[in-house]
N, C-alpha and C. Protein backbone atom coordinates (compact mmCIF):
# COMPACT_ATOMS: atom_id res chain seq x y z
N UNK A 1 24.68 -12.92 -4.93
CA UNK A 1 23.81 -12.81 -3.78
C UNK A 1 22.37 -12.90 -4.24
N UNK A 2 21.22 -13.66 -3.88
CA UNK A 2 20.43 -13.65 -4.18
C UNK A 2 19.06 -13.61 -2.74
N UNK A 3 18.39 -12.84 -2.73
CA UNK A 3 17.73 -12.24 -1.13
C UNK A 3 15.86 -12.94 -1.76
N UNK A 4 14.95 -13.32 -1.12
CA UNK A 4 13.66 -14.03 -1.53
C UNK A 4 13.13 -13.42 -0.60
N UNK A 5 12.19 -12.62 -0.75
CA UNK A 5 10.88 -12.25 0.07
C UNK A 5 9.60 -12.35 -0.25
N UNK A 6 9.00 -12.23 0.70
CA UNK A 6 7.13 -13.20 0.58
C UNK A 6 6.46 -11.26 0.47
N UNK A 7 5.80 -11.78 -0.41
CA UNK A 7 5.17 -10.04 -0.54
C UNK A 7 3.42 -10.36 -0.62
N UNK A 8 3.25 -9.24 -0.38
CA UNK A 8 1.51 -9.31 -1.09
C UNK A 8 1.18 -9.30 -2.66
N UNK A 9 2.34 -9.12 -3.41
CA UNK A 9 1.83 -8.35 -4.72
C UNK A 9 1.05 -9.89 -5.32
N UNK A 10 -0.23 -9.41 -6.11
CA UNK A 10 -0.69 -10.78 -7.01
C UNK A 10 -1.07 -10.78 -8.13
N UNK A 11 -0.55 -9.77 -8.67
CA UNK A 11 -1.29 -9.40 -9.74
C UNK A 11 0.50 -9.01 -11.09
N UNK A 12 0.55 -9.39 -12.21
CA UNK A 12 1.68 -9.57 -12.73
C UNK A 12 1.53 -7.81 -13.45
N UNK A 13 0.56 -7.20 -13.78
CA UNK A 13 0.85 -5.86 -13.46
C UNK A 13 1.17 -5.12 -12.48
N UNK A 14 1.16 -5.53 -11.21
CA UNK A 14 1.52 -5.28 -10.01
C UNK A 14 2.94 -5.32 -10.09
N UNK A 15 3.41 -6.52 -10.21
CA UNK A 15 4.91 -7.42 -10.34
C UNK A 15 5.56 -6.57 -10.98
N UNK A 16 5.40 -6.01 -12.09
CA UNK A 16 5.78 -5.29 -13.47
C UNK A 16 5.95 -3.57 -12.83
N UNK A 17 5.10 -3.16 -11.83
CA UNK A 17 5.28 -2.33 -11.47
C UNK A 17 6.34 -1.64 -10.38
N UNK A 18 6.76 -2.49 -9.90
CA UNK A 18 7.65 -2.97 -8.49
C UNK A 18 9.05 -3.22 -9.41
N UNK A 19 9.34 -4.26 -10.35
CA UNK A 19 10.26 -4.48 -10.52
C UNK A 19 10.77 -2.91 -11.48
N UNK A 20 10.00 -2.03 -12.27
CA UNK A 20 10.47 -1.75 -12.34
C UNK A 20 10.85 -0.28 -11.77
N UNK A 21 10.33 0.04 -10.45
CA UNK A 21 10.92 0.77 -9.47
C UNK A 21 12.57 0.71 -9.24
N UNK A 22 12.14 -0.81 -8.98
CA UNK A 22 13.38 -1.26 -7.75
C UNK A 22 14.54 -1.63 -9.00
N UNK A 23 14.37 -1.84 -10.63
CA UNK A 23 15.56 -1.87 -11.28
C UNK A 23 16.17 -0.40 -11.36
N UNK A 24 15.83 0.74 -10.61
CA UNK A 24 16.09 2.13 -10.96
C UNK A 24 17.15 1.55 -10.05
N UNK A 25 17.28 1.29 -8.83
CA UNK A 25 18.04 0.94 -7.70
C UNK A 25 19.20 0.20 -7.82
N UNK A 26 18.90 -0.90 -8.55
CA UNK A 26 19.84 -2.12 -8.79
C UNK A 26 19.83 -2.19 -10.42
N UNK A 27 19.76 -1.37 -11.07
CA UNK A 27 20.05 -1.54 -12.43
C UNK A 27 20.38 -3.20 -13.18
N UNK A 28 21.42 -3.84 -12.20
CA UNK A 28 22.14 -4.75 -13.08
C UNK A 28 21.59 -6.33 -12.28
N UNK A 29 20.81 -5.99 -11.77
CA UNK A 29 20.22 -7.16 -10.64
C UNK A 29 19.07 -7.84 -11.89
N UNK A 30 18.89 -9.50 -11.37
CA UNK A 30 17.70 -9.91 -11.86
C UNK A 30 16.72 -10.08 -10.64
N UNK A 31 15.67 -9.44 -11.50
CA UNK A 31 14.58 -9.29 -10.50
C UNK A 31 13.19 -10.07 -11.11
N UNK A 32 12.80 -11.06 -10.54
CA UNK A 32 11.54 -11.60 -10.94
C UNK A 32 10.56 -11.83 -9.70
N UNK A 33 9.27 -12.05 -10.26
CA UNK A 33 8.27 -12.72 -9.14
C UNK A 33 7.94 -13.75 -9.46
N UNK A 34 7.58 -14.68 -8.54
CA UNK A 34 6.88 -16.32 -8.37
C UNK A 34 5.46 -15.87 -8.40
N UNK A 35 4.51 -15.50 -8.73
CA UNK A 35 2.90 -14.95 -8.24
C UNK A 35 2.56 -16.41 -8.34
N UNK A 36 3.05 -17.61 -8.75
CA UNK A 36 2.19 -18.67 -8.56
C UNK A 36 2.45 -19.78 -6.86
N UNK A 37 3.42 -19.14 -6.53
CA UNK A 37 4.02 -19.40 -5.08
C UNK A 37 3.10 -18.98 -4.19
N UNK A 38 2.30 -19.56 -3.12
CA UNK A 38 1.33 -18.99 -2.11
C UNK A 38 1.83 -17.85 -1.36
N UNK A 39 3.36 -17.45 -0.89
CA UNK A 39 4.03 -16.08 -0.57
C UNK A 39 4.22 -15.29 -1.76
N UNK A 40 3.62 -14.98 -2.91
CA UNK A 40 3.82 -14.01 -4.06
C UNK A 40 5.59 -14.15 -4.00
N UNK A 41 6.49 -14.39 -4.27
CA UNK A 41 7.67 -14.73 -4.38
C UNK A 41 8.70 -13.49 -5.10
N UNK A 42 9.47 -12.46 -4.38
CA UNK A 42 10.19 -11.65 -5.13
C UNK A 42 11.32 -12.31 -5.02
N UNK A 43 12.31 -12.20 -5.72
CA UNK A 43 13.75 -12.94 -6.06
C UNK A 43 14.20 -11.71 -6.50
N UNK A 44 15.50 -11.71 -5.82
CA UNK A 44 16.43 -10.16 -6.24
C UNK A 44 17.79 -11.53 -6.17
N UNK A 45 18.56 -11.31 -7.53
CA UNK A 45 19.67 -11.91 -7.66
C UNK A 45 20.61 -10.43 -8.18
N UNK A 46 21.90 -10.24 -7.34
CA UNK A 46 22.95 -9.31 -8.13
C UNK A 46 24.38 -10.23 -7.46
N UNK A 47 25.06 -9.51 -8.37
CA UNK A 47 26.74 -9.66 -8.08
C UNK A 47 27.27 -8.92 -7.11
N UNK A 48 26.80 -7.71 -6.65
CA UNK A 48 26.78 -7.29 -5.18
C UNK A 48 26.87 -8.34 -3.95
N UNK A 49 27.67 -7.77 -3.23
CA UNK A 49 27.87 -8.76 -1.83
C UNK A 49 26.85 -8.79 -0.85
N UNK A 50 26.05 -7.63 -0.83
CA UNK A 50 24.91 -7.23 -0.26
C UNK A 50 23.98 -6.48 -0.74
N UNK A 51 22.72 -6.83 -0.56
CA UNK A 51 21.50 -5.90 -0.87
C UNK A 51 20.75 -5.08 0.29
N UNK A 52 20.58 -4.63 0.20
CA UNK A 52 20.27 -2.99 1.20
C UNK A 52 18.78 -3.35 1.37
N UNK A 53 18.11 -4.55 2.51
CA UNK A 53 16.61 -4.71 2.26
C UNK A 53 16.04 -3.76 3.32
N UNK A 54 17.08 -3.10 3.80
CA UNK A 54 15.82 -1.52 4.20
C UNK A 54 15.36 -0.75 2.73
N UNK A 55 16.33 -0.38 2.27
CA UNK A 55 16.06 0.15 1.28
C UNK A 55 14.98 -0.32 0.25
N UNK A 56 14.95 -1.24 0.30
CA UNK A 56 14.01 -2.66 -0.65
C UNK A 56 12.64 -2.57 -0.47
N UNK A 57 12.47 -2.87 1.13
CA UNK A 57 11.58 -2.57 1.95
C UNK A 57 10.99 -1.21 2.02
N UNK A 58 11.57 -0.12 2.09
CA UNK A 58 10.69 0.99 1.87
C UNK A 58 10.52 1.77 0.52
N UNK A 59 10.73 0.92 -0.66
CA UNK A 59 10.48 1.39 -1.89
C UNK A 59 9.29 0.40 -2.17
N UNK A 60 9.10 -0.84 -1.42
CA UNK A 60 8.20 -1.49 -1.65
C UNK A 60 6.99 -0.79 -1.07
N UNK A 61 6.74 -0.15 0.16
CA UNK A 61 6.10 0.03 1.06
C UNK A 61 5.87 1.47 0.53
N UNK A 62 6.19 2.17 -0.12
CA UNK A 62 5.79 3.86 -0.67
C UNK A 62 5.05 3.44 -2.11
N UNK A 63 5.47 2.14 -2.55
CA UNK A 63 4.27 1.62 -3.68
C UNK A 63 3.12 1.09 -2.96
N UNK A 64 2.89 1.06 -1.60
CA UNK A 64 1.31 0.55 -1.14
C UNK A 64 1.60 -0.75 -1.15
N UNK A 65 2.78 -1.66 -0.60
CA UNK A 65 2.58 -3.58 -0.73
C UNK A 65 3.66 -3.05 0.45
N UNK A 66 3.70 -5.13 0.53
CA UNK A 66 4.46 -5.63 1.97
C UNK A 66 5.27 -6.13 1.27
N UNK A 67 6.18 -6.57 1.92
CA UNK A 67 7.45 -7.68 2.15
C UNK A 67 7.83 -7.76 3.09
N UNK A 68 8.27 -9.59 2.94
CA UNK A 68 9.39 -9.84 4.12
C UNK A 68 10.40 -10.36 3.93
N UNK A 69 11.55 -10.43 4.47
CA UNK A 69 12.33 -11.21 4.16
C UNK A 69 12.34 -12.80 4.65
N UNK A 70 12.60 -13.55 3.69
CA UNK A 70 12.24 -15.12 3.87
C UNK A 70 13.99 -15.55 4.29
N UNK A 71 13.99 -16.17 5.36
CA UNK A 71 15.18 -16.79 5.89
C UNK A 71 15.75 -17.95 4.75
N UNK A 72 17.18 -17.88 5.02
CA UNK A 72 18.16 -18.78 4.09
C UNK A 72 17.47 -19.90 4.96
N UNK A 73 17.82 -20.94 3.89
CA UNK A 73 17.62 -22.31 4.24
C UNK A 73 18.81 -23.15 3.98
């Protein structure tokens, strides 16, 4: 399963800070950012069938940033 959301973060200490929140959560997930993508680009890939983007969403949002979720294409 792999979930893409457009965030504010722009800064790769920023990035660095977030991912590693959210690996407390998803331990076994790959988690990277695009910061060179005009939507700051989070990518959450796991072997999970589903990812919990409430949950996602308000661990992002108690660090002070946005996200959204970007629709499948």
């Amino acid at each position: 399963m792999v979930e893409v959301y457009k965030t504010n973060i722009n800064s790769k200490k920023k990035a660095k800070q977030v991912i590693s929140v959210l690996q407390k959560i998803l331990p076994t997930a790959k988690i990277n950012f695009d910061l060179e993508d005009c939507d700051n680009i989070l990518r959450i890939e796991t072997s999970m069938n589903a990812i919990d983007a409430t949950t996602i969403t308000k661990l992002i949002d108690e660090q002070g940033f946005y996200m959204e979720a970007l629709p499948d294409n």
